[in-house]
PDB file of N, CA and C in Angstrom:
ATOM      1  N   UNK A   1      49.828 -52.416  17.173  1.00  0.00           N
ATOM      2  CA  UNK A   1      48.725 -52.672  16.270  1.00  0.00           C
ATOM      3  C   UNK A   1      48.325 -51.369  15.589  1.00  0.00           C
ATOM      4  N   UNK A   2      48.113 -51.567  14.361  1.00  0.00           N
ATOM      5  CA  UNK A   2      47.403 -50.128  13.514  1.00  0.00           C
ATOM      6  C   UNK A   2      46.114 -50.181  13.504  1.00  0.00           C
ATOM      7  N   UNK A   3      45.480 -49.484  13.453  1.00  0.00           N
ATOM      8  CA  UNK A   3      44.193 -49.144  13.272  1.00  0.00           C
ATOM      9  C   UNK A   3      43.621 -48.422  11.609  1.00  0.00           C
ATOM     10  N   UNK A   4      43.112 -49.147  11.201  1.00  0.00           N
ATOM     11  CA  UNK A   4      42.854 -48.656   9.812  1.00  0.00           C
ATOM     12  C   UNK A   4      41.730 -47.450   9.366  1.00  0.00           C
ATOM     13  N   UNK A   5      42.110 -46.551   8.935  1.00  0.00           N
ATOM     14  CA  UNK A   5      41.210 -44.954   8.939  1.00  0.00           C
ATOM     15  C   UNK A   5      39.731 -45.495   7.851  1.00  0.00           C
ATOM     16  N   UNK A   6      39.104 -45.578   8.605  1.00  0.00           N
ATOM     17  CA  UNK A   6      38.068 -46.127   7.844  1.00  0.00           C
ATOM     18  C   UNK A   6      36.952 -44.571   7.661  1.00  0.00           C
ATOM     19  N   UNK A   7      37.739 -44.051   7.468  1.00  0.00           N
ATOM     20  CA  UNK A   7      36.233 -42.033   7.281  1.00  0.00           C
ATOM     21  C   UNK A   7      35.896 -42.141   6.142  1.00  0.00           C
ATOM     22  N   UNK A   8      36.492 -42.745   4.846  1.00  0.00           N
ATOM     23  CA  UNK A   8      36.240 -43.031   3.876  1.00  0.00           C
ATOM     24  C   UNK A   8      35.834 -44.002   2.719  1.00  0.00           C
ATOM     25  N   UNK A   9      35.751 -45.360   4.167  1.00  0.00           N
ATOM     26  CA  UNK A   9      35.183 -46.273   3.772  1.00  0.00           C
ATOM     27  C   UNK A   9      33.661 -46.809   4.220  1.00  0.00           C
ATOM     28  N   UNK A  10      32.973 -47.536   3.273  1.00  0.00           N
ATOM     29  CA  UNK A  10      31.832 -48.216   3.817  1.00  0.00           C
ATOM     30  C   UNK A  10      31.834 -49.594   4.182  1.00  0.00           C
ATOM     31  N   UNK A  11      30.895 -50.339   5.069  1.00  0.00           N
ATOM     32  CA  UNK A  11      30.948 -51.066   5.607  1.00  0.00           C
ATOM     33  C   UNK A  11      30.277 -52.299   4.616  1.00  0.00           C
ATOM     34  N   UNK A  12      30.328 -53.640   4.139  1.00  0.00           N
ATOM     35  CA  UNK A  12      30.101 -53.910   2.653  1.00  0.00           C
ATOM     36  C   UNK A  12      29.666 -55.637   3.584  1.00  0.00           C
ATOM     37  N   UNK A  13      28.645 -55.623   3.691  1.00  0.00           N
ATOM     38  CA  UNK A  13      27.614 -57.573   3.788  1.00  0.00           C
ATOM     39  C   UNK A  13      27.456 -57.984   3.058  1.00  0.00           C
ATOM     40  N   UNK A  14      28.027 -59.379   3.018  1.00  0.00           N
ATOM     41  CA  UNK A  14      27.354 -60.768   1.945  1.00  0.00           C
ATOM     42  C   UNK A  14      26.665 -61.632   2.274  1.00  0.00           C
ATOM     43  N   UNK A  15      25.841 -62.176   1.673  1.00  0.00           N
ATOM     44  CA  UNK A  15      25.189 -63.506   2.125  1.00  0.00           C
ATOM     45  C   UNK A  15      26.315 -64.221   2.017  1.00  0.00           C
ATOM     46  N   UNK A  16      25.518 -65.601   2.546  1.00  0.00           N
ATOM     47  CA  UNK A  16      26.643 -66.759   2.680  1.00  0.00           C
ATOM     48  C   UNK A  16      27.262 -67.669   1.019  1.00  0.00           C
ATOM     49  N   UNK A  17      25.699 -66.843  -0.298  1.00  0.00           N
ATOM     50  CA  UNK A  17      26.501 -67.253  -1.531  1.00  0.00           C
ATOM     51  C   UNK A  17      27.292 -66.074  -2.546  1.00  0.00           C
ATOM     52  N   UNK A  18      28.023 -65.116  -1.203  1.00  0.00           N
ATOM     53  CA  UNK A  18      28.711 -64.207  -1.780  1.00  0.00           C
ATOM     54  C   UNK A  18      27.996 -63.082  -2.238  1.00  0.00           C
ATOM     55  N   UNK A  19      26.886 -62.908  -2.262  1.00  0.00           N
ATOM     56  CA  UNK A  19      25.857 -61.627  -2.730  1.00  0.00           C
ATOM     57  C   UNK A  19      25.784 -60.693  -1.941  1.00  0.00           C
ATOM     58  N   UNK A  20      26.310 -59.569  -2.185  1.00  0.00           N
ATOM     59  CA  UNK A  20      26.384 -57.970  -1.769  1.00  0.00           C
ATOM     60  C   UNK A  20      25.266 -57.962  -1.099  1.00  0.00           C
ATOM     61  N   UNK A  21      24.873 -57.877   0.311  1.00  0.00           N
ATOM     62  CA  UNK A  21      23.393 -57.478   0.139  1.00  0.00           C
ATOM     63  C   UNK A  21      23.021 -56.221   0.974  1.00  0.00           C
ATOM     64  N   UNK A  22      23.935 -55.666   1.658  1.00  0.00           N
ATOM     65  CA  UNK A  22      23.781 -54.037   2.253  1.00  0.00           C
ATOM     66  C   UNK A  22      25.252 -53.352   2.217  1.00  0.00           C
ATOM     67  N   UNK A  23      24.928 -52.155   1.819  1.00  0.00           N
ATOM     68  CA  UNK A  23      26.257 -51.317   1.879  1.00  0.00           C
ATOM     69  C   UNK A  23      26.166 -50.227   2.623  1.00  0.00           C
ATOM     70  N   UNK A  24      27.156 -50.008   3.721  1.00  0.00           N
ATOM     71  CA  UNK A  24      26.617 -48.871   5.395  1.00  0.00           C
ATOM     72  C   UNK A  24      27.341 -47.951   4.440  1.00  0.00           C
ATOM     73  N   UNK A  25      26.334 -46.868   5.125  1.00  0.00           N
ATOM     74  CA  UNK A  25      26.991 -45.237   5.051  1.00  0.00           C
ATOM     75  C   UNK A  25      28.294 -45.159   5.035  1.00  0.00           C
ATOM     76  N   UNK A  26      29.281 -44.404   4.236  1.00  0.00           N
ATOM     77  CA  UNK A  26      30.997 -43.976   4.118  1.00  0.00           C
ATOM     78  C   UNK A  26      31.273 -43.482   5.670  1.00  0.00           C
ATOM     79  N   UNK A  27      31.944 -43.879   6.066  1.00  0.00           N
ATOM     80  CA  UNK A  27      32.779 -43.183   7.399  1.00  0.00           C
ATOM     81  C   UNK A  27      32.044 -43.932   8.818  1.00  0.00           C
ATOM     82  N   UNK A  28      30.723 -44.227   8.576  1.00  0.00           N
ATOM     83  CA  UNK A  28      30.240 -45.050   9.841  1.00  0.00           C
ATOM     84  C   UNK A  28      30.861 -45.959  10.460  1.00  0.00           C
ATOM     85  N   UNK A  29      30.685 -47.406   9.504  1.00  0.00           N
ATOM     86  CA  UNK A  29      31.422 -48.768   9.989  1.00  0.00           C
ATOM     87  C   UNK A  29      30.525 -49.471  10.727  1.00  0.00           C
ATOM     88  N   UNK A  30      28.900 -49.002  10.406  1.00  0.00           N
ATOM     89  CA  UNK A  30      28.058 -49.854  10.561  1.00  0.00           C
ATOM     90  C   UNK A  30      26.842 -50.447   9.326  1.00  0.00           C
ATOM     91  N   UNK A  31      26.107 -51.205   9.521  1.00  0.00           N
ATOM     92  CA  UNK A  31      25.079 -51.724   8.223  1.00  0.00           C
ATOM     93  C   UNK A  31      24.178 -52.155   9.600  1.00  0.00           C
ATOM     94  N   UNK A  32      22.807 -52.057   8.838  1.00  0.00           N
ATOM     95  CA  UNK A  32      21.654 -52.909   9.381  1.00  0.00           C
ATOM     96  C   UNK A  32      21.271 -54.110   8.124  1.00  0.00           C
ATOM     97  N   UNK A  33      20.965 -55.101   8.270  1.00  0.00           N
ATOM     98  CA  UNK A  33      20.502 -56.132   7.896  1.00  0.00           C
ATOM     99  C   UNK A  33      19.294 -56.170   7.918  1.00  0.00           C
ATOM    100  N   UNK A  34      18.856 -55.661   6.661  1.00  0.00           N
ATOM    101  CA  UNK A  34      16.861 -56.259   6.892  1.00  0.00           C
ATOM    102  C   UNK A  34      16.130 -57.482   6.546  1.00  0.00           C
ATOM    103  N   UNK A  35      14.736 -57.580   6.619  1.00  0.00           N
ATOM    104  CA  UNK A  35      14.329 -58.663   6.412  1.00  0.00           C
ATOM    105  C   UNK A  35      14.363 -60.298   7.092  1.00  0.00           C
ATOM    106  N   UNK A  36      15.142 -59.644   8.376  1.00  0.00           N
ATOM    107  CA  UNK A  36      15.144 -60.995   9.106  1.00  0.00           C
ATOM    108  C   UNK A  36      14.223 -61.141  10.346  1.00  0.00           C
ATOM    109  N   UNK A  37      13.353 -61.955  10.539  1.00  0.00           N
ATOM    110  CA  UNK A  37      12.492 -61.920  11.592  1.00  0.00           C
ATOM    111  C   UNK A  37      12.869 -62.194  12.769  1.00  0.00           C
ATOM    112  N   UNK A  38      12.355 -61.438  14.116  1.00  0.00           N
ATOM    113  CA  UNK A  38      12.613 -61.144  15.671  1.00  0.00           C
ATOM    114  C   UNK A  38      13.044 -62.644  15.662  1.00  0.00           C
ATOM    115  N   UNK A  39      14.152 -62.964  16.386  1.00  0.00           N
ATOM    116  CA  UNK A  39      13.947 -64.212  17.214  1.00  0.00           C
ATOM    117  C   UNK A  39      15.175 -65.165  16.641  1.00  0.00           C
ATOM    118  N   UNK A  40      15.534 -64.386  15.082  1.00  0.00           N
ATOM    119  CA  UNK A  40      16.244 -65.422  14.348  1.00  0.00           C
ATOM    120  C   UNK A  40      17.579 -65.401  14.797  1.00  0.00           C
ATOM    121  N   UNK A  41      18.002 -66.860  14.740  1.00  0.00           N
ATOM    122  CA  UNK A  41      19.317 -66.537  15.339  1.00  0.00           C
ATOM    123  C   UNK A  41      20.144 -67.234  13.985  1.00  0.00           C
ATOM    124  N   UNK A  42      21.446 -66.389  14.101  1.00  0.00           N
ATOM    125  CA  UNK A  42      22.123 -66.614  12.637  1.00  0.00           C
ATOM    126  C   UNK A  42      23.375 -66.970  13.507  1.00  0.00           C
ATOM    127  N   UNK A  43      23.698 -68.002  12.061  1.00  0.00           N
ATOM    128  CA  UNK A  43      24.756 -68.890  12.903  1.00  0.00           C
ATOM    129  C   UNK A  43      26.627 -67.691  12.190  1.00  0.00           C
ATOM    130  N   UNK A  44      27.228 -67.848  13.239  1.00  0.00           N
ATOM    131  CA  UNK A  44      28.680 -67.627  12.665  1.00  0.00           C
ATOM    132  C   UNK A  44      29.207 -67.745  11.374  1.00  0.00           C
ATOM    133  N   UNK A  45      28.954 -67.075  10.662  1.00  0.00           N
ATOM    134  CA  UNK A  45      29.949 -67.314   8.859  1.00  0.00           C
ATOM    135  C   UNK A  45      28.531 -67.489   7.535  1.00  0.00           C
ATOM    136  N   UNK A  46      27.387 -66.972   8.300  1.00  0.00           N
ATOM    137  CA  UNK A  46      26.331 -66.930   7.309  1.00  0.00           C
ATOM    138  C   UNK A  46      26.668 -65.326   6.646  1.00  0.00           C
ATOM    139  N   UNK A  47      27.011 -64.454   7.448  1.00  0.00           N
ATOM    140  CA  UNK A  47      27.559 -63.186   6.406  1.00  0.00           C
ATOM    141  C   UNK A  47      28.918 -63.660   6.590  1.00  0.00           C
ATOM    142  N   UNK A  48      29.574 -62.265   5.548  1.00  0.00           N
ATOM    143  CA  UNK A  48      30.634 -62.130   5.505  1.00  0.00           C
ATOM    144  C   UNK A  48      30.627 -60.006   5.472  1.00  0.00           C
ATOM    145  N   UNK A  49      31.774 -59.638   6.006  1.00  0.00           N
ATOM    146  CA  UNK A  49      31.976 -58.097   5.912  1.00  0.00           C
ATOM    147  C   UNK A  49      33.409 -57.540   5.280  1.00  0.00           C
ATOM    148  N   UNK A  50      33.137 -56.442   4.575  1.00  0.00           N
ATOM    149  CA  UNK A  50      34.667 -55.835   4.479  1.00  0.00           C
ATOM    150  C   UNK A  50      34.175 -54.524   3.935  1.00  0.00           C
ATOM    151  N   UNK A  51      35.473 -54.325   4.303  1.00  0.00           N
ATOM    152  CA  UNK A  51      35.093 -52.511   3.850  1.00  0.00           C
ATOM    153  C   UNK A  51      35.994 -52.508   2.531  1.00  0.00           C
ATOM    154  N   UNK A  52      34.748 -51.025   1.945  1.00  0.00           N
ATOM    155  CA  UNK A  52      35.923 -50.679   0.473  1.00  0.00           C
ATOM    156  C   UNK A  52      35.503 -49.053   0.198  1.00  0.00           C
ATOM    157  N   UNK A  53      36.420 -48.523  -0.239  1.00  0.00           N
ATOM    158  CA  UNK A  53      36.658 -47.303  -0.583  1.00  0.00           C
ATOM    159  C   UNK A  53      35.654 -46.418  -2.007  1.00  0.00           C
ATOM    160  N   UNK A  54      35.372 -48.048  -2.320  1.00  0.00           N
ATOM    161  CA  UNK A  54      34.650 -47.515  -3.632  1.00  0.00           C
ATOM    162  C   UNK A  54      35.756 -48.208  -4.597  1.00  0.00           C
ATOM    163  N   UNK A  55      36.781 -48.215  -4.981  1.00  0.00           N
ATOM    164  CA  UNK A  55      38.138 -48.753  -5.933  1.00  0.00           C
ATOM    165  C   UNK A  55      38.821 -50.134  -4.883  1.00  0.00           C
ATOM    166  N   UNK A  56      39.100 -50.164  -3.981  1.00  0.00           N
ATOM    167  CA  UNK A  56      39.747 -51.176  -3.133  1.00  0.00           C
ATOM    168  C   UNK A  56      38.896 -51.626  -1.830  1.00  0.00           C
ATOM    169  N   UNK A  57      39.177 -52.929  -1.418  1.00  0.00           N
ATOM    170  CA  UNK A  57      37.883 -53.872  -1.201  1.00  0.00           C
ATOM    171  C   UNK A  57      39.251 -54.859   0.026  1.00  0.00           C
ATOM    172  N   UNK A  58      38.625 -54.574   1.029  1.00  0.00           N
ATOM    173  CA  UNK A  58      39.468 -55.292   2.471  1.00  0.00           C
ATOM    174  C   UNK A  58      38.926 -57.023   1.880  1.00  0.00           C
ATOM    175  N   UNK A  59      39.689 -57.747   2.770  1.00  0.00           N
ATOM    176  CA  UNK A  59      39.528 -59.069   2.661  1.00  0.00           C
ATOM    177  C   UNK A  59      37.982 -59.104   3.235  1.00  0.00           C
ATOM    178  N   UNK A  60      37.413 -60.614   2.723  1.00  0.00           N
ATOM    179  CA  UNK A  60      35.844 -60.670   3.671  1.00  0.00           C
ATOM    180  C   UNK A  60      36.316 -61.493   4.730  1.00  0.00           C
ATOM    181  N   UNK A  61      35.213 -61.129   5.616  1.00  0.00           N
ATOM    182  CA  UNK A  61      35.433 -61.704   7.117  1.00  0.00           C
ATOM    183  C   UNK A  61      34.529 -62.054   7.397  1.00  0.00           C
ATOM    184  N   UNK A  62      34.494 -63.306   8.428  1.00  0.00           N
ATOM    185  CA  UNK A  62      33.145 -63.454   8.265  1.00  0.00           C
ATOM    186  C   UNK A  62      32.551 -62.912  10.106  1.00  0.00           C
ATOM    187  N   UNK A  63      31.094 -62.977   9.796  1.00  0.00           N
ATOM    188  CA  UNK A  63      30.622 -62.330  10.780  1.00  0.00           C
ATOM    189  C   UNK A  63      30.111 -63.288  11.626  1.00  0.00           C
ATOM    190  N   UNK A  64      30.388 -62.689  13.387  1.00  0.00           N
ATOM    191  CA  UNK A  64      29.919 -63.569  14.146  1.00  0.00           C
ATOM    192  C   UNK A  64      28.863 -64.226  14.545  1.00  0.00           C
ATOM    193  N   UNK A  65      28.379 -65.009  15.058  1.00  0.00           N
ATOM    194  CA  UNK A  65      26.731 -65.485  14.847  1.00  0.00           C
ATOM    195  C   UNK A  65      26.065 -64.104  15.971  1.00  0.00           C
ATOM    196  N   UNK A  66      24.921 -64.046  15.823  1.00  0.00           N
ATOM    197  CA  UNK A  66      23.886 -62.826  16.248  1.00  0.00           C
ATOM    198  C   UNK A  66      22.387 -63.458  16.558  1.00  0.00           C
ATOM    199  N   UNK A  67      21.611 -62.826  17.523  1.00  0.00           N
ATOM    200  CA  UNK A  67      20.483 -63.370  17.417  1.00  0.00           C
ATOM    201  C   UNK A  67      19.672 -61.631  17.087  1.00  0.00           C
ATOM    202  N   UNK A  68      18.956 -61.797  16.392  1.00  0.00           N
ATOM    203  CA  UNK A  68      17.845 -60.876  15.735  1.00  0.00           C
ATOM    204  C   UNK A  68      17.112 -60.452  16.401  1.00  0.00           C
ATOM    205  N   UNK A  69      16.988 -59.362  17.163  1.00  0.00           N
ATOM    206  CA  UNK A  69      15.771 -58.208  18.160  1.00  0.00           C
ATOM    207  C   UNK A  69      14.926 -58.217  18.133  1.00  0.00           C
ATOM    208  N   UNK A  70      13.788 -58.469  18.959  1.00  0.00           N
ATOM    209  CA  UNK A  70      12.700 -57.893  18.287  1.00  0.00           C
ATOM    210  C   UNK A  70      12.323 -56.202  17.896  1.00  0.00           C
ATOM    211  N   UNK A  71      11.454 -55.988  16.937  1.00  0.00           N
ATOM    212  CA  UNK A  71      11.722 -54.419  17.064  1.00  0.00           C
ATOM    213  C   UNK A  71      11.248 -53.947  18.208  1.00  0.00           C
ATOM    214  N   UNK A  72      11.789 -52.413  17.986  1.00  0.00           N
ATOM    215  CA  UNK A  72      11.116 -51.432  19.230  1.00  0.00           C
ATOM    216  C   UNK A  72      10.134 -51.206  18.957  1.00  0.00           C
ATOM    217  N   UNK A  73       9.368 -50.908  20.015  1.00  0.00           N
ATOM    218  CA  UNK A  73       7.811 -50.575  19.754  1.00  0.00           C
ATOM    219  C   UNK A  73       7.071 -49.991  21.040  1.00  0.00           C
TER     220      UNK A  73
END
């Protein structure tokens, strides 16, 4: 299996009608999602993720379902 050098890519979320809606820091390979309240639980394939370089753009994938934290405090 290869492992793909992602130091130069960012990490790229869609909503579920295809809308960009956070783009993670270059080289991380993480995003936070805001605006969703403690408790919510999101089902499997409501995002989608892929990384891109800025010029080239990985397939989207979709993301697994998650339940939402409450914050720290």
């Amino acid at each position: 299996m290869t492992v793909a050098d992602r130091s130069n890519q960012s990490l790229l979320i869609y909503d579920k009608a295809g809308k960009l809606i956070v783009t993670g820091e270059k080289g991380k390979g993480t995003v936070t999602i805001t605006g969703l309240a403690a408790g919510t639980k999101v089902a499997a394939g409501d995002y989608k993720a892929s990384f891109s370089d800025g010029t080239n753009e990985s397939d989207k994938l979709p993301v697994s379902a998650f339940d939402v934290l409450p914050a720290e405090g």
